[in-house]
Every structure is written in structure tokens, then in C-alpha cells.
Protein backbone atom coordinates (compact mmCIF):
# COMPACT_ATOMS: atom_id res chain seq x y z
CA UNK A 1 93.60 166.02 129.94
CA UNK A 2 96.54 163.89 130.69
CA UNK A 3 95.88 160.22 132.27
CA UNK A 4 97.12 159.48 135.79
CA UNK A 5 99.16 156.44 134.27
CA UNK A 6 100.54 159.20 131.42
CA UNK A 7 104.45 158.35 130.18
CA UNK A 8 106.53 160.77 130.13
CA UNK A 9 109.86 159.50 128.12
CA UNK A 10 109.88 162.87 125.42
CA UNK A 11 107.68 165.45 127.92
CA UNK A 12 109.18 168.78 127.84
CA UNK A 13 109.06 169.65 131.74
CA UNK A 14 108.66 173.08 133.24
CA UNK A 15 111.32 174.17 135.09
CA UNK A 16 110.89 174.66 139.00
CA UNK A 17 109.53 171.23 140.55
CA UNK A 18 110.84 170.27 144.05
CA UNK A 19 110.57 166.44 145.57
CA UNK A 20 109.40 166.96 148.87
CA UNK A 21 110.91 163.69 149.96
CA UNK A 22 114.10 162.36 151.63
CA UNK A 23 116.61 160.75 149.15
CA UNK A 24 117.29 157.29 149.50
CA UNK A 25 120.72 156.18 147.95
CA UNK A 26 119.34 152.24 147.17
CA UNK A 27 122.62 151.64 144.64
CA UNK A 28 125.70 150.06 145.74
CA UNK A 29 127.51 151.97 142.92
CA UNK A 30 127.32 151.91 138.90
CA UNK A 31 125.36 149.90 136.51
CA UNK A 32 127.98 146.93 135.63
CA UNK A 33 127.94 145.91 132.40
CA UNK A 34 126.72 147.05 128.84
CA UNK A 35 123.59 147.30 127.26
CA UNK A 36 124.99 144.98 123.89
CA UNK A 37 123.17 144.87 120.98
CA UNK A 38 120.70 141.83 120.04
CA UNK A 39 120.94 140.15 116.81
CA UNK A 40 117.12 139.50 117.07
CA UNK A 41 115.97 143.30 117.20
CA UNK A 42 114.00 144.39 114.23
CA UNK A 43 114.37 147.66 113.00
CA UNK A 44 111.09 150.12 112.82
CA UNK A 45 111.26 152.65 110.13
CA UNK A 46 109.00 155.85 109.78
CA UNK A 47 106.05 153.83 108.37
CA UNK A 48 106.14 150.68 110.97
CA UNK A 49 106.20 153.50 113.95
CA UNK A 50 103.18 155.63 112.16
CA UNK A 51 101.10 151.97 111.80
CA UNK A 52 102.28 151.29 115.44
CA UNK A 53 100.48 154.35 116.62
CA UNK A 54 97.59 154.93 114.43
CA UNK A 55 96.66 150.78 115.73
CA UNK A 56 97.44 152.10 119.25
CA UNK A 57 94.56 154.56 118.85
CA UNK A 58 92.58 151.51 118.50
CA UNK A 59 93.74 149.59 121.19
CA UNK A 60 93.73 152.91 123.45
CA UNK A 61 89.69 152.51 123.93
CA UNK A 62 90.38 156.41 124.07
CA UNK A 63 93.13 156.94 126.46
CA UNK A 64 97.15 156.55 126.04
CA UNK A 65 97.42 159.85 125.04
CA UNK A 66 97.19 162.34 122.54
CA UNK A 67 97.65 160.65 118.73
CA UNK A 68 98.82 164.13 117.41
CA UNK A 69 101.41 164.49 120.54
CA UNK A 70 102.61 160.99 119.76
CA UNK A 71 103.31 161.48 116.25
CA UNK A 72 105.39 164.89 117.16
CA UNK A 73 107.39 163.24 119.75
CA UNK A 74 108.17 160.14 116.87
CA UNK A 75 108.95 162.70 114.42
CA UNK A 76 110.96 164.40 116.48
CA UNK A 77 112.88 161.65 117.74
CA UNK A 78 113.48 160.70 114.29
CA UNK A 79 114.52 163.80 112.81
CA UNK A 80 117.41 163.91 115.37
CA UNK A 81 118.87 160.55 113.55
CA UNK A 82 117.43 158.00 117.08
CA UNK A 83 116.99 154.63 115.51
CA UNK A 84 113.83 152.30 117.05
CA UNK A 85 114.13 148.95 117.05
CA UNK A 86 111.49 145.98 118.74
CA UNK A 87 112.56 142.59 120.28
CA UNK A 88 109.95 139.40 120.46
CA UNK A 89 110.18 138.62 124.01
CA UNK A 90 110.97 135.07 123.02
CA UNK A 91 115.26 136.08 122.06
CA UNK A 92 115.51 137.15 125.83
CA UNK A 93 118.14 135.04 127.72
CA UNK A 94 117.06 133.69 130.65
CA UNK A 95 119.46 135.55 132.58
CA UNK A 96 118.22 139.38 131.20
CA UNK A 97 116.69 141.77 132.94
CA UNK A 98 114.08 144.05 131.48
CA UNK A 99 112.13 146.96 133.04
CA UNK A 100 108.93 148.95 132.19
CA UNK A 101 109.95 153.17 132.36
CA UNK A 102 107.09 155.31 132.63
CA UNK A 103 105.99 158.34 134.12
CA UNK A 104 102.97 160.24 136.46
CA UNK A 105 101.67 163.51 136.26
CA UNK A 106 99.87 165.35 138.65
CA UNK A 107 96.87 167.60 138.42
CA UNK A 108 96.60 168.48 141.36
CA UNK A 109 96.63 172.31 141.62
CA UNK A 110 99.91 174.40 143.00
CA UNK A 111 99.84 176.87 145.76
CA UNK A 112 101.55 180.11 145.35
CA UNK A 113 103.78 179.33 147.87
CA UNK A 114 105.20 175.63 146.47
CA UNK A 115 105.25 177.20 143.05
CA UNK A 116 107.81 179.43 144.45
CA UNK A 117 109.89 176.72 145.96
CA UNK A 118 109.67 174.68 142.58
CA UNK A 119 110.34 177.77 140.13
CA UNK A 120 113.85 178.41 142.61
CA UNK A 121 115.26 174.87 141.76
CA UNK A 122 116.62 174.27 137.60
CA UNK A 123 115.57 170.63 136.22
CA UNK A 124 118.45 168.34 135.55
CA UNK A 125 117.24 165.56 133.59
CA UNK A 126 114.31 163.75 132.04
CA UNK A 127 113.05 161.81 134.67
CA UNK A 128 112.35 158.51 133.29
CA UNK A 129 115.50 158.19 132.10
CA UNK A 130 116.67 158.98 135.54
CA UNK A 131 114.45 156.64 136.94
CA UNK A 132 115.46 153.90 134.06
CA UNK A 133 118.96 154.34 135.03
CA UNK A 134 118.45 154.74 138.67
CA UNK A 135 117.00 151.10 138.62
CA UNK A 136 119.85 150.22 136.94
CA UNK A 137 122.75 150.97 139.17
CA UNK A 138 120.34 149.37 142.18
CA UNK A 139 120.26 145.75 140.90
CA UNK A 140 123.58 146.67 139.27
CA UNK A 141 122.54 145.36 135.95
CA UNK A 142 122.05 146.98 132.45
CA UNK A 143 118.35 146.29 131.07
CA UNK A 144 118.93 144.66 127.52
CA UNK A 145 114.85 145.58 126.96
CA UNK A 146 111.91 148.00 127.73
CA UNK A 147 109.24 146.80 128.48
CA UNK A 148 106.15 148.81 126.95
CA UNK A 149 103.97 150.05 129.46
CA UNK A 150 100.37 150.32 127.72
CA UNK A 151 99.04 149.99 124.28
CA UNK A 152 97.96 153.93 123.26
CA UNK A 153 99.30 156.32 121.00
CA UNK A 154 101.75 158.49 123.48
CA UNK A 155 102.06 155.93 125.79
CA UNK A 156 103.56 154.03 123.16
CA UNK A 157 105.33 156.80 121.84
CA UNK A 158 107.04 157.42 125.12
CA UNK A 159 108.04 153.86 125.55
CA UNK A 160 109.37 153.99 122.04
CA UNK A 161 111.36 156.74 122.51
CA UNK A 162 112.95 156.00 125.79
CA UNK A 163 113.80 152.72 124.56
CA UNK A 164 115.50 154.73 121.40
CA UNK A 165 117.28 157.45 123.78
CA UNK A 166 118.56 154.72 125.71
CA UNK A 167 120.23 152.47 123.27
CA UNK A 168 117.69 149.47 123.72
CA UNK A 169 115.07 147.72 122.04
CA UNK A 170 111.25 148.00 122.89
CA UNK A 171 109.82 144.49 123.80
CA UNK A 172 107.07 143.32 121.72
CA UNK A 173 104.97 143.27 124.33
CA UNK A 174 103.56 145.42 127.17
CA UNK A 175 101.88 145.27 130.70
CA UNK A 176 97.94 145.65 129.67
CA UNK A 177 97.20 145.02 125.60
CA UNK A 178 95.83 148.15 125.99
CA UNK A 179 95.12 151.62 127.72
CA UNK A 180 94.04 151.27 131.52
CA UNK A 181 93.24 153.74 134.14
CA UNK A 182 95.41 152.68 136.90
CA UNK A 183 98.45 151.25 137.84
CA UNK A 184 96.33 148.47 139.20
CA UNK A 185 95.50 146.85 135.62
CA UNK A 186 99.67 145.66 135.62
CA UNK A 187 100.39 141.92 133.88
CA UNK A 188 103.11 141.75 136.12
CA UNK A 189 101.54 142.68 139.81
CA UNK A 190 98.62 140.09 138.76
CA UNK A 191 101.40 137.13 137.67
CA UNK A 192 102.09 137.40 141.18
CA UNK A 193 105.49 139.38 141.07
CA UNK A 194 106.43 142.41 142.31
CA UNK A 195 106.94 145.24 140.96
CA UNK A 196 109.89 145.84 143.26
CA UNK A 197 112.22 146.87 143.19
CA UNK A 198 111.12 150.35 142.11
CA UNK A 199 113.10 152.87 140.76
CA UNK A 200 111.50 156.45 140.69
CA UNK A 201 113.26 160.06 139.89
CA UNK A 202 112.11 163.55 139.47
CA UNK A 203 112.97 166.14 136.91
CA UNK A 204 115.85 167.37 139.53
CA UNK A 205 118.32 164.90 140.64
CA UNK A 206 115.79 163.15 143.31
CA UNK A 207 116.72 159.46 143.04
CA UNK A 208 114.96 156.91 144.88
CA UNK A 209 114.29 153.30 144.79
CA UNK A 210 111.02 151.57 146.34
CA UNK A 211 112.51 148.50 147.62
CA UNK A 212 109.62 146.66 149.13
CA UNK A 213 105.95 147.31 149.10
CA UNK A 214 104.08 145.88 152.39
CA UNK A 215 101.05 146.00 150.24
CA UNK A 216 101.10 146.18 146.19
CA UNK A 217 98.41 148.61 146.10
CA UNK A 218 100.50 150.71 147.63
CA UNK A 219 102.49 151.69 144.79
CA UNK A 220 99.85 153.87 142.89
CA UNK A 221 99.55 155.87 146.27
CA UNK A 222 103.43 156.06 146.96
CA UNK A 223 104.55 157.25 143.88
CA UNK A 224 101.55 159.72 143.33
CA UNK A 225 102.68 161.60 145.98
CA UNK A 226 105.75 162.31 144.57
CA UNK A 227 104.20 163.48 141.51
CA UNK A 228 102.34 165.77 143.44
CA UNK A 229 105.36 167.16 145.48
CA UNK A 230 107.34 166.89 142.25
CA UNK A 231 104.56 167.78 139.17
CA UNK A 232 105.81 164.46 137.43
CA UNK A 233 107.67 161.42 138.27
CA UNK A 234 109.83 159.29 136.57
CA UNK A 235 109.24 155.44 137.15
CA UNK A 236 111.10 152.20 136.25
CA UNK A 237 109.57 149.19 137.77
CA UNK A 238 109.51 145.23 136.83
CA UNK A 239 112.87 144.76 136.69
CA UNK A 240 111.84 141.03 135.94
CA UNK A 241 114.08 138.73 134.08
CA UNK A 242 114.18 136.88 130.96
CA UNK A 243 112.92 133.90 131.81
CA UNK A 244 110.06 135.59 133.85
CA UNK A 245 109.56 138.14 130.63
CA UNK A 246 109.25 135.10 129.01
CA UNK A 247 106.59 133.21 131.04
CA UNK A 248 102.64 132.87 130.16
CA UNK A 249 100.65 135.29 132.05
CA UNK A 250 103.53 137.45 132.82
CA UNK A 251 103.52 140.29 129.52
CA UNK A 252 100.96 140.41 127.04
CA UNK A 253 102.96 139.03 124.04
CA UNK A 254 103.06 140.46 120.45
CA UNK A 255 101.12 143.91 121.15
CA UNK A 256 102.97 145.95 119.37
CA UNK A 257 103.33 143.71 116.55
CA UNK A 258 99.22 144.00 116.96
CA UNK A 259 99.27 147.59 116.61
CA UNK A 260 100.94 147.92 113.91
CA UNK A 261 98.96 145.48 111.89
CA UNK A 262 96.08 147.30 112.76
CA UNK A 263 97.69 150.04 111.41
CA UNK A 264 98.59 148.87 108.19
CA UNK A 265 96.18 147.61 107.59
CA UNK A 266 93.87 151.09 107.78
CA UNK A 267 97.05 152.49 105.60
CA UNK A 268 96.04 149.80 102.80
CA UNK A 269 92.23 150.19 102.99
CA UNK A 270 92.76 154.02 102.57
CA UNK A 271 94.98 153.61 100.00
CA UNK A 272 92.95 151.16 97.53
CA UNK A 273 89.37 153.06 98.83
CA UNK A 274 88.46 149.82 100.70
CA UNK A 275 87.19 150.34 104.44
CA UNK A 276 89.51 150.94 106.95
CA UNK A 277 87.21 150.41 109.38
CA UNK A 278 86.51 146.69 108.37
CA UNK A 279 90.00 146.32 107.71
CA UNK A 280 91.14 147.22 111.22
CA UNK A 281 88.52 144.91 112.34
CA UNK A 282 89.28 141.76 110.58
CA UNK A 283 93.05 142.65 111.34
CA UNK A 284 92.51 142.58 115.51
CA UNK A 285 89.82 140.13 114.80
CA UNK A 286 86.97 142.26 116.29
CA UNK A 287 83.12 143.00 116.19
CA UNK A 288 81.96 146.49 114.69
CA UNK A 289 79.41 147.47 117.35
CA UNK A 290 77.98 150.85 115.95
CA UNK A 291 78.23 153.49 113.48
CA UNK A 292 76.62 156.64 114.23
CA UNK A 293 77.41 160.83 115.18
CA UNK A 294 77.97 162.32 118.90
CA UNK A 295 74.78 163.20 120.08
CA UNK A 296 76.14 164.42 123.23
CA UNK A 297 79.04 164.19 125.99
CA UNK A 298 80.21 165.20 129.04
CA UNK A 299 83.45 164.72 131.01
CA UNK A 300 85.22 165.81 134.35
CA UNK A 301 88.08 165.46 136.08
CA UNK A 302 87.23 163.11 139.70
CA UNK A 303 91.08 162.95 141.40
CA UNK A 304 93.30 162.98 138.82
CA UNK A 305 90.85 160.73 136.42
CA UNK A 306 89.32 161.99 133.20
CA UNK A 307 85.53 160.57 133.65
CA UNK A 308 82.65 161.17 131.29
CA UNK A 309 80.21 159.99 129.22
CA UNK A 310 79.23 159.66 125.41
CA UNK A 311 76.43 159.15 123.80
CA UNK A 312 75.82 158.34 119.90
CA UNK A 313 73.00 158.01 118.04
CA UNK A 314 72.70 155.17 114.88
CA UNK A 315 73.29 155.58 111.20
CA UNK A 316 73.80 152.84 108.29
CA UNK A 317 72.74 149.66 109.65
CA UNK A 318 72.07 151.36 113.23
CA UNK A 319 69.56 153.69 111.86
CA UNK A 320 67.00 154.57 114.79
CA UNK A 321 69.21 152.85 118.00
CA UNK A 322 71.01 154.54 120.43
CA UNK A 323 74.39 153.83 121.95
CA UNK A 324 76.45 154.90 124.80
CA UNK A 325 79.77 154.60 126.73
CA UNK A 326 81.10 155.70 130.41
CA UNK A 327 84.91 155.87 130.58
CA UNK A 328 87.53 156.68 133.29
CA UNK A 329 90.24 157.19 131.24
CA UNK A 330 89.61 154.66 128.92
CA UNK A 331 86.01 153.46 127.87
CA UNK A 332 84.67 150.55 130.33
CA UNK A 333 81.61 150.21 129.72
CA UNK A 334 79.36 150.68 126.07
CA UNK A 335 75.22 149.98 125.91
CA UNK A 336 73.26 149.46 122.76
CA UNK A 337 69.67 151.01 123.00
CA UNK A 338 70.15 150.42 127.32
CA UNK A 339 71.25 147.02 127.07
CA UNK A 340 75.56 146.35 127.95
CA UNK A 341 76.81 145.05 124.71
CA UNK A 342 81.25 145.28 125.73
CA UNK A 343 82.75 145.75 129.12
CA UNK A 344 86.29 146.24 130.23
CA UNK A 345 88.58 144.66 130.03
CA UNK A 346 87.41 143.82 126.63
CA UNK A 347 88.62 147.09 124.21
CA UNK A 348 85.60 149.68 123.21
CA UNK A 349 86.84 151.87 121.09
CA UNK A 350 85.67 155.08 119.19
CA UNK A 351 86.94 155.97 115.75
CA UNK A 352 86.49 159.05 113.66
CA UNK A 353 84.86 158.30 110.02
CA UNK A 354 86.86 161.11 108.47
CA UNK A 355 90.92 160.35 109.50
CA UNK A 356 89.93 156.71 110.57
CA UNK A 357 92.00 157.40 113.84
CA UNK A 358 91.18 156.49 117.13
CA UNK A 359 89.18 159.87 118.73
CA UNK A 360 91.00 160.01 122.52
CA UNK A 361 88.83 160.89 125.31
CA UNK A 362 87.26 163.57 125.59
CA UNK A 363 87.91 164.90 122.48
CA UNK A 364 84.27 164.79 120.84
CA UNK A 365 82.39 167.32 118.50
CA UNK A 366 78.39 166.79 118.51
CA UNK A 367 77.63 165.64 115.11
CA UNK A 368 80.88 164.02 114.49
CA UNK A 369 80.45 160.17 112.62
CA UNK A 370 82.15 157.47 114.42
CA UNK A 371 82.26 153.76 114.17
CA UNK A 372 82.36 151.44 117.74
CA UNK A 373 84.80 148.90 117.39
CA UNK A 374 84.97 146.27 119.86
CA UNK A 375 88.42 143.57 120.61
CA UNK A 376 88.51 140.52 123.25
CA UNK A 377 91.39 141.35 125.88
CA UNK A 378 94.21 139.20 126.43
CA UNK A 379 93.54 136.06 127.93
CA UNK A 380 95.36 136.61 130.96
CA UNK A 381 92.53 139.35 131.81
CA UNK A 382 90.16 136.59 131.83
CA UNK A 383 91.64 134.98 134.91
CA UNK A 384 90.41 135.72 138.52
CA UNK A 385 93.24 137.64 139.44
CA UNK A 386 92.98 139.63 136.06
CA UNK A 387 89.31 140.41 136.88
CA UNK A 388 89.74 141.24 140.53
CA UNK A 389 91.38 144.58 139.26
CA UNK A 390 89.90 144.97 136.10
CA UNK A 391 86.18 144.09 135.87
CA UNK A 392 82.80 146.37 135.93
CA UNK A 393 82.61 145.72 139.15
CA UNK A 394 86.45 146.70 140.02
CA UNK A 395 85.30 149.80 138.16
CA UNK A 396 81.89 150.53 140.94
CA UNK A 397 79.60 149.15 137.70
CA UNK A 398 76.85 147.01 139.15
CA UNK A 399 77.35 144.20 136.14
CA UNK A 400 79.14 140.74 135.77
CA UNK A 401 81.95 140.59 133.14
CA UNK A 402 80.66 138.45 130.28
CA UNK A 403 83.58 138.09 127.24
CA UNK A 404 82.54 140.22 124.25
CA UNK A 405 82.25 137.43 122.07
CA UNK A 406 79.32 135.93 124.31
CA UNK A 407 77.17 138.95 124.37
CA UNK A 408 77.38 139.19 120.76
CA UNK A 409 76.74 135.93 120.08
């Protein structure tokens, strides 16, 4: 079950999807410029990227994507010689611009009749790259960065791997800390900047650019629609600048740097027969919260969302108590025998006891043995705007946020 915020950078696309939308020409002519090198870029071999993603699986709370699909797509990428390299936001000049590429994918179902349309027209492109470079040749400026969407295995594969593709480095830092639901839960839309202007592309040539938004909400709703008339969409937005990039509150610094600690640091603990779980805890400075097997789950898909529930029940030190999670995408909420022990936008996340990766929602087996790990959010969550679109009560949940580190005190 794909996410609605799901990137698309290395997504092998179907041919025969039509953009039932005019074309707006928003460029006054090429990108100027090149995308030069910078000195401060730090190369990420085979091992870095696989540490990157396993930690994403822990900071995914159980969205970003398939693990498995992100580790194909990185092996893929590699195997055809594309070098990855990550920039700390700090070496920006002022005077850069950097954008955040991703993509949407619809589920909502095809009539005959479209299908037809779609199936007569042949792809020409991947359309975040499209997008990436549509942006471009509007503000008429190369992007010397990517800027990293989310923090989740394919979602930070894709971002990766479009950076790679395009010649750039990925910024050490991303929109969220994390895996979120909806385009909502954006560092940059709750800084107070736009996310305008917007560059968006289908698989087929359709290039468009969102150039204001009367309201910012209205950019989850815009751009859905062309996923739905397109099947995917390609999307570029952010374009902010160095100094901006560069700001508190505006990216949520050293995240991938994060990830692949976490990472690592599992890779060490299996290696010397030490815990991995403990050892990704103490390396994103979490709680454990439970250890115990699926008793049961259920999930279904409510407008493009994956929604469900889980339900564990103790072993080890949790012998006898009961603990569950509800997640729309990504887990929100997680109870320990009925009472709320983590919330969003606090990270709940679900590992598996055998391969000590994160399990991505929904894909549970009754009886498997899990561990609940729990991670504070980045600060910038913790602000009023931060909570406004990314609270229990954002999500419909009828309970105040209280940080992590205060219910478990």
C-alpha cells in the first residue's frame, strides 16, 4: 500500500497516463547556470546508504515505504556506477537555492474508458526529474542541493537517488525528521514560507508550475488531482535559498546523519551479539516502550490513506500487559494496557526481533515478536504552528499532545 506522500525518484511507471490539465509554460527559458560541485559533500558508500535506510525504518514509525523496495532501488542505482553524496546544510551559500523533489500516487481506481486514453499516450520521462528540472528553468536557477523530503526507507531512497541521477548532493536534512501522512506535516509551510513556487510534471511531457497558492492547504488538493488524472505526479517544491535552508525552524537539521547512526549502530550490535535494539535506542536517544508478538491487526484504505490498527500483547519485562497503536500512514498514536503512553509527532515505531528492521505498515504476521521503540520529534514540532498540523487532535484523536519524555517520566 503506497502512502499518499510516496516519492517517486526510481518508480518504474506504467506506460499510458494522461494529465487532464492545461499546460502552463511558467519558464522564461533554460536553467542558467551549472550545478558545480561542493567541496563540502561527503561521499556515501554502499554501507553508509544501507545504515541510512535500515535507521530510516526506525524513524519511518512504519511508513516511508517499503525497506526491501528501497534497498533494490539503492542497489540498483549503484550497480549502474551513480555516486551519492550528502551536504550539512551549514556549507550552503547564502545565495543557493535548494528544492525538495518528490512524488504522489494515486489509488484511486481507473475507468475503462480513461485507461484507454492513458494506455494511447507513451511516457517520456521520470517525472520528478521533470518536475526537478521544470522548477529549475522557472526561477532560472540550478539547485546546488535536494532537499530530503521525509525520513523512511523509500522515501529516502528516492530522494537519494534523484539527488544521484541529477548530479547533486542530498542535504543532511529533510522536511519532517520522519515519515508523515500528509503534505501538511512540511518544516517549510510551518516556518512560514511557501512552498511556491511549485514545480509539478507527469510521466508525459506535462510541465507545470504552481506559482501562487491563495491558501497553503491547497497544495495537497491541487496536486492530487493531477495524480489522479495522471496516476503519479512529479513534484519539486521549496525552492528556498541558502540562507533560508540555513535558518532554525526552517529544515530539520542532521536527519540523515541520524539515520544512519541508527543504523550502524544495529550493524555493530548484530555483529558483536550485543542488542540492536538497545543500541538503536541509546543511538536516537529513545525509550523502549514494549516488547511483545502481534496479537492482532487490521488495516484499510480511507481516501488514499493506509489506516489500521495493531495490537501486541507483552513478553520479557511486559509479561501480562497489553499494547496498541492506530496509524494513518505512520503510527500516531500507541497505549500501554488503555492508557496513551507516545503520540505524534513524537516517533512510535515497530521493529521486528528477527532482522531488527523497522516492520512498515501493514505488514504484520500474528505471532510475530516486536519491540516498541519510542524518539522525541524535532523541536520545531513542538511549536504551535508545528502542532496545529501535527497533533492528536490534528489527527481527529480526542487527546492533548504531551512530549514523550513527560509521559514516561
Amino acid at each position: 500500500m503506497a502512502s499518499r506522500r510516496q516519492f517517486l525518484g526510481g518508480l518504474a511507471v506504467a506506460a499510458g497516463t494522461l494529465a487532464a490539465c492545461k499546460e502552463i509554460n511558467a519558464g522564461d527559458g533554460p536553467s542558467t547556470g551549472s550545478r558545480a560541485a561542493n567541496s563540502n559533500a561527503v561521499a556515501l558508500d554502499a554501507e553508509g546508504l544501507e545504515d541510512a535506510l535500515v535507521g530510516s525504518s526506525y524513524l519511518g514509525t512504519g511508513g516511508g515505504g517499503s525497506l526491501a523496495e528501497a534497498r533494490d532501488l539503492i542497489a540498483k542505482d549503484l550497480a549502474a556506477g551513480l555516486a551519492f553524496t550528502a551536504l550539512p546544510v551549514a556549507a550552503l551559500v547564502d545565495t543557493d537555492r535548494v528544492a525538495c523533489p518528490y512524488g504522489l500516487a494515486s489509488l484511486a481506481p481507473t475507468s475503462e474508458e480513461m485507461q484507454a486514453r492513458l494506455d494511447a499516450i507513451d511516457p517520456v520521462g521520470e517525472p520528478v526529474q521533470l518536475a526537478f528540472e521544470t522548477l529549475e528553468r522557472h526561477i532560472g536557477q540550478k539547485f546546488a542541493g535536494v532537499i530530503l523530503g521525509e525520513i523512511g526507507p523509500l522515501s529516502l531512497a528516492e530522494g537519494l537517488s534523484i539527488a544521484a541521477r541529477l548530479g547533486v548532493p542530498a542535504l543532511d536534512a529533510d522536511t519532517v525528521g520522519r515519515a508523515v501522512p500528509e503534505i501538511n506535516q512540511h518544516s517549510v509551510k510551518v516556518a512560514g514560507l511557501p512552498l511556491t513556487p511549485i514545480g509539478a510534471a507527469t510521466p508525459f511531457g506535462d510541465e507545470l508550475v504552481v506559482g501562487t497558492l491563495g491558501d497553503p492547504s491547497r497544495a495537497e488538493d491541487i496536486l492530487r488531482s493531477i495524480a489522479v488524472a495522471s496516476e503519479v505526479c512529479g513534484v519539486a517544491d521549496s525552492p528556498i535559498t541558502g540562507a533560508q535552508a540555513k535558518a532554525n525552524g526552517t529544515l530539520v537539521k542532521g536527519s540523515l546523519t541520524l539515520a544512519r547512526e541508527i543504523g550502524a549502530a544495529v550493524r555493530a550490535a548484530r555483529s558483536s551479539g550485543a542488542d540492536p535494539i538497545e543500541a538503536a535506542r541509546l543511538a536516537g536517544d529513545g525509550y523502549l516502550l514494549f516488547t511483545g508478538t502481534v496479537s492482532e491487526f487490521d488495516w484499510r484504505d480511507e481516501d488514499g490513506f493506509l489506516v489500521g490498527e495493531l495490537a501486541l500483547a507483552g513478553s520479557g519485562d511486559f509479561a501480562g500487559q497489553s499494547f496498541d497503536t492506530e496509524y494513518k500512514n505512520e503510527h500516531l498514536i500507541a497505549r500501554r494496557d488503555g492508557s496513551v503512553v507516545a503520540t505524534c509527532p513524537d516517533l512510535i515505531s515497530v521493529i521486528d526481533m528477527e532482522s531488527f528492521d523497522g516492520v512498515n505498515n501493514p505488514d504484520f504476521t500474528k505471532g510475530q515478536n516486536v519491540a516498541v521503540l519510542g524518539f522525541r520529534c524535532d523541536p520545531l514540532w513542538r511549536t504551535e504552528a508545528g502542532l496545529a498540523v501535527f497533533s492528536p487532535r490534528y489527527f481527529g484523536y480526542d487527546e492533548d499532545y504531551v512530549p514523550i519524555e513527560e509521559r514516561l517520566a
